[in-house]
C-alpha atoms as a PDB file:
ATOM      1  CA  UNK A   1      60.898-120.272 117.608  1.00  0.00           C
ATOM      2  CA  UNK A   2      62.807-117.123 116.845  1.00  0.00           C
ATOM      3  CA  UNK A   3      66.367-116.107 118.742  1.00  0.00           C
ATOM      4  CA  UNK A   4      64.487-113.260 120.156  1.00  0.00           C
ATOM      5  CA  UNK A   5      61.724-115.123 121.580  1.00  0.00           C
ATOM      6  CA  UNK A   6      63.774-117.953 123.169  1.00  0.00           C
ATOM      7  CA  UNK A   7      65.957-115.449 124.848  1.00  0.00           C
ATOM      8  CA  UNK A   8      62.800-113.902 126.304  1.00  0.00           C
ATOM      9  CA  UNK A   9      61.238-117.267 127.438  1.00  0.00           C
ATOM     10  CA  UNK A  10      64.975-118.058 129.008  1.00  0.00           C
ATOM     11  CA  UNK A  11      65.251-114.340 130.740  1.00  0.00           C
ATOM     12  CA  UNK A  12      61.425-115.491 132.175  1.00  0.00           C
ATOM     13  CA  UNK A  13      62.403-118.262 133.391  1.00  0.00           C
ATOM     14  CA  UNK A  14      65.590-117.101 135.154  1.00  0.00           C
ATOM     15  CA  UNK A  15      63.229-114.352 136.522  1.00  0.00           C
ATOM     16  CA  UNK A  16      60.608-116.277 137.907  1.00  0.00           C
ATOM     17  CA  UNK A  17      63.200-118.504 139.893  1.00  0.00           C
ATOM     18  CA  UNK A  18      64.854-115.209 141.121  1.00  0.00           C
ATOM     19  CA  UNK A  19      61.400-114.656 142.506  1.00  0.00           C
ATOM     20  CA  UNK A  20      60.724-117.805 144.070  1.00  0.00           C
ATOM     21  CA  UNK A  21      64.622-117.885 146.184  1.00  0.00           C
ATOM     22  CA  UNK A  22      63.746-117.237 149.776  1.00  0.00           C
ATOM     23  CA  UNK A  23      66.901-117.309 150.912  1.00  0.00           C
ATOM     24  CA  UNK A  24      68.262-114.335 148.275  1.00  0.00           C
ATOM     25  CA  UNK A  25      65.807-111.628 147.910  1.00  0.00           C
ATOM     26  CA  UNK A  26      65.955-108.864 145.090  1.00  0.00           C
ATOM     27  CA  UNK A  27      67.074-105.839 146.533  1.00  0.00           C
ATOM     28  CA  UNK A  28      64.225-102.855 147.047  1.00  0.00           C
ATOM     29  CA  UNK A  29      65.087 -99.573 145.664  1.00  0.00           C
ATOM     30  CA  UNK A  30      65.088 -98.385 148.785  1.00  0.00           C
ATOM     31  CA  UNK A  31      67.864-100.981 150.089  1.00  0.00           C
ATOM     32  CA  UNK A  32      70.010-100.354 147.007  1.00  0.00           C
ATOM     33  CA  UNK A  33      69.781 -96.134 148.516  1.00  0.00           C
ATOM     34  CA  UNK A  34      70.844 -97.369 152.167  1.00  0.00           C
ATOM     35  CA  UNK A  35      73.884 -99.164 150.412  1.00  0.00           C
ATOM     36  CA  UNK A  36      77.309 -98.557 151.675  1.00  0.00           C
ATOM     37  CA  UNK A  37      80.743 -99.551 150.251  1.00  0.00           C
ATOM     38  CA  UNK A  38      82.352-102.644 151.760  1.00  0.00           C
ATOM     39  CA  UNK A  39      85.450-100.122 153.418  1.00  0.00           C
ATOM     40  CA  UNK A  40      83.184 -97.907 154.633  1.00  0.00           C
ATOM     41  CA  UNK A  41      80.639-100.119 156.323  1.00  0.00           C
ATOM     42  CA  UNK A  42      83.268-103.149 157.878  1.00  0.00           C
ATOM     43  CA  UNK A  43      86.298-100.547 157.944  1.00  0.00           C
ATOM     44  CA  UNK A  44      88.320-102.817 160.387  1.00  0.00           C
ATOM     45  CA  UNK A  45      87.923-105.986 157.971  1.00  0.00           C
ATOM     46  CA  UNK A  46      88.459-103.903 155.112  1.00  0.00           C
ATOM     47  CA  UNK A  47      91.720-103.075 156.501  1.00  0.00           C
ATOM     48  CA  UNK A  48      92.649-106.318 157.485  1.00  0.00           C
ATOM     49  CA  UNK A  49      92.298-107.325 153.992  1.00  0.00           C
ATOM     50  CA  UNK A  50      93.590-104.861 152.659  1.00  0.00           C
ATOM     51  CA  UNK A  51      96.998-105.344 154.763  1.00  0.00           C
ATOM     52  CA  UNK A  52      96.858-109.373 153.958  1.00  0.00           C
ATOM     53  CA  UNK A  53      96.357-108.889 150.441  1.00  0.00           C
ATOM     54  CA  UNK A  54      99.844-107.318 150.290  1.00  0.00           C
ATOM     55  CA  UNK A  55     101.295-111.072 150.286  1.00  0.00           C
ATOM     56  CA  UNK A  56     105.103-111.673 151.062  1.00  0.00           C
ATOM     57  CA  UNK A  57     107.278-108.868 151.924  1.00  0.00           C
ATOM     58  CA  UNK A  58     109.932-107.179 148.885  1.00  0.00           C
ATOM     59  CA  UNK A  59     112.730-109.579 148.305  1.00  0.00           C
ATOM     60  CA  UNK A  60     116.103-106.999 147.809  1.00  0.00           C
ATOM     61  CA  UNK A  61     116.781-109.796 145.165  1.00  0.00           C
ATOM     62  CA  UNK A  62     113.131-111.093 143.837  1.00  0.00           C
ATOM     63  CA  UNK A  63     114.005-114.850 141.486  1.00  0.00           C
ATOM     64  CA  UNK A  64     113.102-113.913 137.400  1.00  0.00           C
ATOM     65  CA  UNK A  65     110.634-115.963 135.735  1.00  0.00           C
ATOM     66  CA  UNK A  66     111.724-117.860 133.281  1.00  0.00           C
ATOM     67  CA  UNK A  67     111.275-120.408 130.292  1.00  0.00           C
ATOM     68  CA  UNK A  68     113.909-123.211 129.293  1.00  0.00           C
ATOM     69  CA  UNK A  69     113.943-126.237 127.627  1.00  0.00           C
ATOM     70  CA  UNK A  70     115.715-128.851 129.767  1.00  0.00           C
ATOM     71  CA  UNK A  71     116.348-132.574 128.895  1.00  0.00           C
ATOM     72  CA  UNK A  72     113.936-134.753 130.001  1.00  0.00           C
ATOM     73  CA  UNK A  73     115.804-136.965 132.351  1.00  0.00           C
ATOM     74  CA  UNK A  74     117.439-133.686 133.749  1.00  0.00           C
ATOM     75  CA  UNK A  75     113.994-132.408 134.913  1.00  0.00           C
ATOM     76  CA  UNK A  76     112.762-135.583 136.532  1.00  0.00           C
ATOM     77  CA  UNK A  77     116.094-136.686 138.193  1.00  0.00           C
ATOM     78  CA  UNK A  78     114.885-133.133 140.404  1.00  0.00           C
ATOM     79  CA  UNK A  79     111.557-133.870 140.456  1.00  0.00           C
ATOM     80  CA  UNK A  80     112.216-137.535 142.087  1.00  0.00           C
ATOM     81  CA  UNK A  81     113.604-135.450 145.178  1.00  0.00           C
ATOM     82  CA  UNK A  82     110.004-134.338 145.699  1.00  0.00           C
ATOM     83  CA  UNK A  83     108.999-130.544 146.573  1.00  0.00           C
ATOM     84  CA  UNK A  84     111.988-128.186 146.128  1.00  0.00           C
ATOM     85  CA  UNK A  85     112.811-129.527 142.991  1.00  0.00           C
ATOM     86  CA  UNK A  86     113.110-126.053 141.444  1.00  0.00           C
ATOM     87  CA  UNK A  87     114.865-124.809 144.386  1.00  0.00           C
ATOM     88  CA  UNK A  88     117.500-127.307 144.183  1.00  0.00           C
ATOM     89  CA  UNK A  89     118.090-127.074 140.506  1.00  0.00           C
ATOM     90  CA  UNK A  90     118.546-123.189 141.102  1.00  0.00           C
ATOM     91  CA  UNK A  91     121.255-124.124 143.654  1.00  0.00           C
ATOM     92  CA  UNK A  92     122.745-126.963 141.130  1.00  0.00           C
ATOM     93  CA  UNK A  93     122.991-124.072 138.578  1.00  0.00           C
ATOM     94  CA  UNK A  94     124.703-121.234 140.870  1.00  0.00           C
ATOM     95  CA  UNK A  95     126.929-124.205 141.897  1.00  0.00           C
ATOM     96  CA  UNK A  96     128.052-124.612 138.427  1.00  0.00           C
ATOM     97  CA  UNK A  97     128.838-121.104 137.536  1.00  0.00           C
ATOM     98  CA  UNK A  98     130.646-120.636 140.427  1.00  0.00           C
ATOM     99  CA  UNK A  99     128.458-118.551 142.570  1.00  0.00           C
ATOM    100  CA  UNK A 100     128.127-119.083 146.410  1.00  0.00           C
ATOM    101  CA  UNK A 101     124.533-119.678 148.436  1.00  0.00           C
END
């Protein structure tokens, strides 16, 4: 069987399963036409999501991504503290140069 034909058998078959879904319908032309975007038919959720989306509020001084090699033993004595571990390594490190919080 050629490429071309199998894709054709395949794109029947997806097609004639399409057709047979109850519960998901092709859309008519004439649904597509009534068709409305999201914001402008469920403006109040749209805005809601919009807002949400947003995430955490501006940090005046955001933490910098970084990448570091570290000893292994270094890394899991902070890790064996549980959750935080990052946190508390940052605060191990401004406690070694000297710098308060």
């Amino acid at each position: 069987m050629t490429k071309k034909r199998q894709l054709d058998t395949e794109e029947t078959r997806i097609q004639r399963m399409i057709a047979s879904d109850p519960d998901a319908p092709e859309a008519t032309d004439a649904q597509l036409a009534q068709a409305r975007p999201f914001t402008e038919a469920f403006p109040v959720l749209a805005e809601a999501m919009r807002r949400s989306a947003g995430g955490r509020p501006k940090l005046d001084a955001p933490k910098m991504s970084v990448s570091l090699r570290l000893d292994q033993d270094v890394v899991a004595h902070f890790k064996a503290g549980g959750p935080g571990w990052q946190s508390r390594m940052n605060r191990a490190l401004r406690e070694a140069v000297g710098l308060s919080g």
